[in-house]
Protein backbone atom coordinates (compact mmCIF):
# COMPACT_ATOMS: atom_id res chain seq x y z
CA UNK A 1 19.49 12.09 57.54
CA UNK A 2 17.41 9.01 57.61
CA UNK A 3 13.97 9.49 55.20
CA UNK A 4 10.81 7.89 56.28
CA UNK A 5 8.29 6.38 53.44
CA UNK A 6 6.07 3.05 53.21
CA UNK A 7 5.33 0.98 56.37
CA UNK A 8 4.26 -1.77 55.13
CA UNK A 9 4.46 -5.72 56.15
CA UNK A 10 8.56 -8.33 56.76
CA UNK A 11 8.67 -11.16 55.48
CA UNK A 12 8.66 -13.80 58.36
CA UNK A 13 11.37 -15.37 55.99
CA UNK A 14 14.01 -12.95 57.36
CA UNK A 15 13.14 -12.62 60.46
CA UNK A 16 13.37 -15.98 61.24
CA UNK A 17 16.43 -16.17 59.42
CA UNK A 18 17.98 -12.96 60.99
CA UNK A 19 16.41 -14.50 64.16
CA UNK A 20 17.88 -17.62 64.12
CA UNK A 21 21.06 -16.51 62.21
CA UNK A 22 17.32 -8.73 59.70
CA UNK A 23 13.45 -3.39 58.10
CA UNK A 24 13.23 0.67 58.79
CA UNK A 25 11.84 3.08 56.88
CA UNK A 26 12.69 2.44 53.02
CA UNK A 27 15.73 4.38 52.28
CA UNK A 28 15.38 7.14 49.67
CA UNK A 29 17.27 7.04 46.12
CA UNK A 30 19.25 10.15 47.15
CA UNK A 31 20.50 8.69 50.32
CA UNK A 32 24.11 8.71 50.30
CA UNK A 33 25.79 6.42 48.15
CA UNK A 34 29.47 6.07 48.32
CA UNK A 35 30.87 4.55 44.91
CA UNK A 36 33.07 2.16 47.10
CA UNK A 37 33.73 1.55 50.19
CA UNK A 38 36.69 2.98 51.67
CA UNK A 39 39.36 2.44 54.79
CA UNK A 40 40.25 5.43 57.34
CA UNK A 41 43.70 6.57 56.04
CA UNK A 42 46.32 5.69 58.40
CA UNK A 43 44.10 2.97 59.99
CA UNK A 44 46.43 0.49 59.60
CA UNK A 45 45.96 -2.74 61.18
CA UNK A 46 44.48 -0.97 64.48
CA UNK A 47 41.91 2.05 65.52
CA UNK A 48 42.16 5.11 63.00
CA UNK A 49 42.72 8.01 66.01
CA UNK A 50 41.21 11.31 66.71
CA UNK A 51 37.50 11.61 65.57
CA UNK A 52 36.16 8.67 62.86
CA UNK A 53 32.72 7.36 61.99
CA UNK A 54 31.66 5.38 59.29
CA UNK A 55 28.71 6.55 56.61
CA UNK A 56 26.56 5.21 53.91
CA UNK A 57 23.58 3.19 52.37
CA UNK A 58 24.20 0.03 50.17
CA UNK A 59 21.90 -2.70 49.07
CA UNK A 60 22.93 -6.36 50.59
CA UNK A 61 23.09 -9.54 48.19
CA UNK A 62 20.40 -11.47 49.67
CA UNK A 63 20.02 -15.50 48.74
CA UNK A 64 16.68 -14.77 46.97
CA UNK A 65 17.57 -11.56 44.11
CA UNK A 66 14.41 -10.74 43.84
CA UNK A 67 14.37 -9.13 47.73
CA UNK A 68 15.52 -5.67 48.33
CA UNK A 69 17.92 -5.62 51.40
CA UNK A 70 19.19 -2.08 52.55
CA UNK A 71 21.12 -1.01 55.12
CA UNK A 72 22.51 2.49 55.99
CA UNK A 73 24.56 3.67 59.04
CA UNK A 74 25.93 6.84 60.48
CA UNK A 75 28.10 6.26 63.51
CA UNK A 76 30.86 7.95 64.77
CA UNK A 77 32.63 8.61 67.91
CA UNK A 78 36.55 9.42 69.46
CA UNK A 79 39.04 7.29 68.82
CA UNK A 80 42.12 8.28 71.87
CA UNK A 81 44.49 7.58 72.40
CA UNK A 82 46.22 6.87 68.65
CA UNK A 83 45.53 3.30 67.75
CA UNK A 84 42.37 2.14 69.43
CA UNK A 85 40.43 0.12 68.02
CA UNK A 86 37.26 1.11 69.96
CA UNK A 87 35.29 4.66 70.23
CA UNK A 88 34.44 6.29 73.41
CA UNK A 89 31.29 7.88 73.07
CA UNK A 90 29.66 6.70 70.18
CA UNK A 91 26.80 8.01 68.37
CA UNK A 92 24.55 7.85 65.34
CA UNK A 93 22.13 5.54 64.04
CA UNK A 94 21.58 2.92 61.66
CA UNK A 95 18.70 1.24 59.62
CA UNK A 96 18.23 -2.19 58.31
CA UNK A 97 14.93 -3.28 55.77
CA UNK A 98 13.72 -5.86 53.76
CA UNK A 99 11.17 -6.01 50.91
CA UNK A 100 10.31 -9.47 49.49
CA UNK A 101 8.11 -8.68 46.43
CA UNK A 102 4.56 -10.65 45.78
CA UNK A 103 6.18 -14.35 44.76
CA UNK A 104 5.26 -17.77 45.68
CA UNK A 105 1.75 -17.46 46.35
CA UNK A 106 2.41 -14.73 49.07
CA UNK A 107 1.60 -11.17 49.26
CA UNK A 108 4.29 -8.43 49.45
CA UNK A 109 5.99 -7.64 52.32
CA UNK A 110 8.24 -5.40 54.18
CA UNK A 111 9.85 -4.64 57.31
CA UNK A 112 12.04 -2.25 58.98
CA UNK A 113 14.38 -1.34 62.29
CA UNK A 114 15.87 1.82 63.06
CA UNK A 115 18.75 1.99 65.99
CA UNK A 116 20.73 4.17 68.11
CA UNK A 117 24.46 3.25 67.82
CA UNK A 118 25.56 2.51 71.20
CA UNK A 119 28.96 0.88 70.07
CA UNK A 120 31.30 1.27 66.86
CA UNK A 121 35.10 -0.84 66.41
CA UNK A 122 37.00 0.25 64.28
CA UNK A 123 40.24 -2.30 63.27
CA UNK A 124 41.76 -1.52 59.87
CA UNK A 125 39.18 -2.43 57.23
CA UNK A 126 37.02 -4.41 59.95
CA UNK A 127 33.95 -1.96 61.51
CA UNK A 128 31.72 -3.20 63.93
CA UNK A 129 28.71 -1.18 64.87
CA UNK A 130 25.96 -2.19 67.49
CA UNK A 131 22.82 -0.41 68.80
CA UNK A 132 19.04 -0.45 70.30
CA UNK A 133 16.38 -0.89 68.32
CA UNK A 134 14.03 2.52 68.86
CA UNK A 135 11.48 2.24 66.02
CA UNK A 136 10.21 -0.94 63.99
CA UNK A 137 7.98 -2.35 61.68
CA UNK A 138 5.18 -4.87 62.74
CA UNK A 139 7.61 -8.09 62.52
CA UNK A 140 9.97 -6.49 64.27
CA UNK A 141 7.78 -4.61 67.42
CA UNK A 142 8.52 -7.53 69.48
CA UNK A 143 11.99 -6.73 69.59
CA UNK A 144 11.16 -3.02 70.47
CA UNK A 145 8.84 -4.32 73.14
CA UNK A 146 11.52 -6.29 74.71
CA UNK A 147 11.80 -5.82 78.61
CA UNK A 148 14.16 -4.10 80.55
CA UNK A 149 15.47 -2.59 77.45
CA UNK A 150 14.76 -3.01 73.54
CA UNK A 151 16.54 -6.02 71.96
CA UNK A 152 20.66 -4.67 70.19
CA UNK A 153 21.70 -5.57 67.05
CA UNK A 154 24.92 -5.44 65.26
CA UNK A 155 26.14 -4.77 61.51
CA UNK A 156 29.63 -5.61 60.60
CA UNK A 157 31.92 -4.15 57.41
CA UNK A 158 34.56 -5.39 55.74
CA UNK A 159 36.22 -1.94 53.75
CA UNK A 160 38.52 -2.62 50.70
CA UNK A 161 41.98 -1.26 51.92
CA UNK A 162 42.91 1.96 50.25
CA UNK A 163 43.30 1.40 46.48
CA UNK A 164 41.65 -1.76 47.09
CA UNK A 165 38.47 -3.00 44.56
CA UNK A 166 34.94 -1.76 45.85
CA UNK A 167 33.46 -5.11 44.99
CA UNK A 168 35.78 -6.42 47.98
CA UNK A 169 33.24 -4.57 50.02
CA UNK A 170 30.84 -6.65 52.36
CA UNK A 171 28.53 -6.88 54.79
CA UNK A 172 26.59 -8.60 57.87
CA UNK A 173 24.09 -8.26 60.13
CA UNK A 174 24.07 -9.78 63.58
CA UNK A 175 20.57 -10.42 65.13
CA UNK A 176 19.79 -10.07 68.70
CA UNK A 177 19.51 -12.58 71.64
CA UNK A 178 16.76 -15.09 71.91
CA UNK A 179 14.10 -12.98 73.97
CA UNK A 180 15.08 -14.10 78.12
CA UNK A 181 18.76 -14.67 77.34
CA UNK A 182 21.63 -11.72 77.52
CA UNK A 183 21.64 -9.18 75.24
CA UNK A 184 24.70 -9.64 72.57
CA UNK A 185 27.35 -7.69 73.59
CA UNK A 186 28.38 -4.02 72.45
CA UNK A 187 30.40 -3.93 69.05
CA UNK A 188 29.74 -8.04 69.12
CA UNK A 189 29.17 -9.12 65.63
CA UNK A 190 29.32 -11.87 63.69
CA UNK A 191 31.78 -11.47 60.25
CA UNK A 192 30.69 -9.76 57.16
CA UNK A 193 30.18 -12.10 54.55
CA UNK A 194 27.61 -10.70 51.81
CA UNK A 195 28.75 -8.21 48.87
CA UNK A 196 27.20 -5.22 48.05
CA UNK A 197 24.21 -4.97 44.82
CA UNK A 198 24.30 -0.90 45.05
CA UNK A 199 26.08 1.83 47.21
CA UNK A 200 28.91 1.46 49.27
CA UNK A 201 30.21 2.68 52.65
CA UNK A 202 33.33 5.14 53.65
CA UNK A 203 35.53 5.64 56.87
CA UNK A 204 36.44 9.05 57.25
CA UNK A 205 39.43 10.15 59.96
CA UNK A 206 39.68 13.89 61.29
CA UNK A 207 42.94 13.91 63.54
CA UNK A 208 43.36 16.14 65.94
CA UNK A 209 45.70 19.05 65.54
């Protein structure tokens, strides 16, 4: 489960950034925190089958170290037949935040988004997850607000291959459409390309019998 605290302030630098290019709820110590991050076994180089998700909470490098980037997700859904790459019914949520200590003259801030997974791809050690934004801080309410439906945004995962290095491990964030253009589209999401400070996230496989 996702834990509430502070609700503070994000700062405009990442928004803009995440805007023109990411907050939720600041995620607890104890939220899950995989080692490394981890491929479906038998993925291969397509879908994983039968019933697969991916899970976890790591911190994102972030150009200035001394901001606090975290992301967590829990999204899962069917994966049938064998070998698709895309889940049919998907479901879960994930969070994205930002804290950017007191520096440079400017106060604190932070920001947050929680969303409701409406997409998850899963090829090999590539995951793609998109959903709605349903609950923001103050930066972010515009994107809540949006009309006919709250703005989407995507994460994307790169997974070490099994026996792989966890510090192989990265991820993105994709932000949404410029308000009065098209929403981005489900499980569209730009390439993961920043490593992980803390945490990790796993793909786990059930198969049907």
């Amino acid at each position: 489960m996702h834990r509430t605290t502070l609700r503070l302030a994000v700062p405009l630098a990442l928004a803009a950034a995440l805007t023109a290019t990411a907050g939720l709820p600041a995620l607890a110590a104890d939220a899950p925190s995989p080692s490394s991050a981890t491929a479906a076994p038998g993925a291969g180089a397509g879908g994983p089958g039968g019933i697969s998700g991916i899970t976890g909470w790591a911190r994102m490098a972030y150009g200035d170290p001394r901001d606090d980037v975290q992301i967590s997700v829990d999204a899962h859904g069917l994966f049938a037949p064998a070998g698709s790459t895309t889940a049919t019914h998907p479901r879960g949520r994930f969070r994205i935040q930002h804290y950017s200590p007191a520096k440079d003259g400017q106060p604190a801030n932070f920001n947050w988004g929680d969303f409701t997974v409406d997409c998850l791809r899963v090829d090999g050690t590539e995951v793609s997850v998109t959903g709605r934004i349903v609950d923001a801080g103050p930066v972010w309410q515009t994107f809540l607000d949006r009309k006919p439906l709250p703005a989407r945004m995507g994460l994307s995962f790169h997974l070490p291959a099994p026996g792989g290095r966890p510090d192989e491990a990265l991820v993105g964030i994709t932000p949404p459409a410029a308000e009065g253009t098209p929403d981005i589209p489900k499980c569209s999401t730009a390439p993961a390309e920043s490593a992980l400070t803390a945490g990790g996230y796993a793909l786990a496989t059930r198969h049907p019998r």
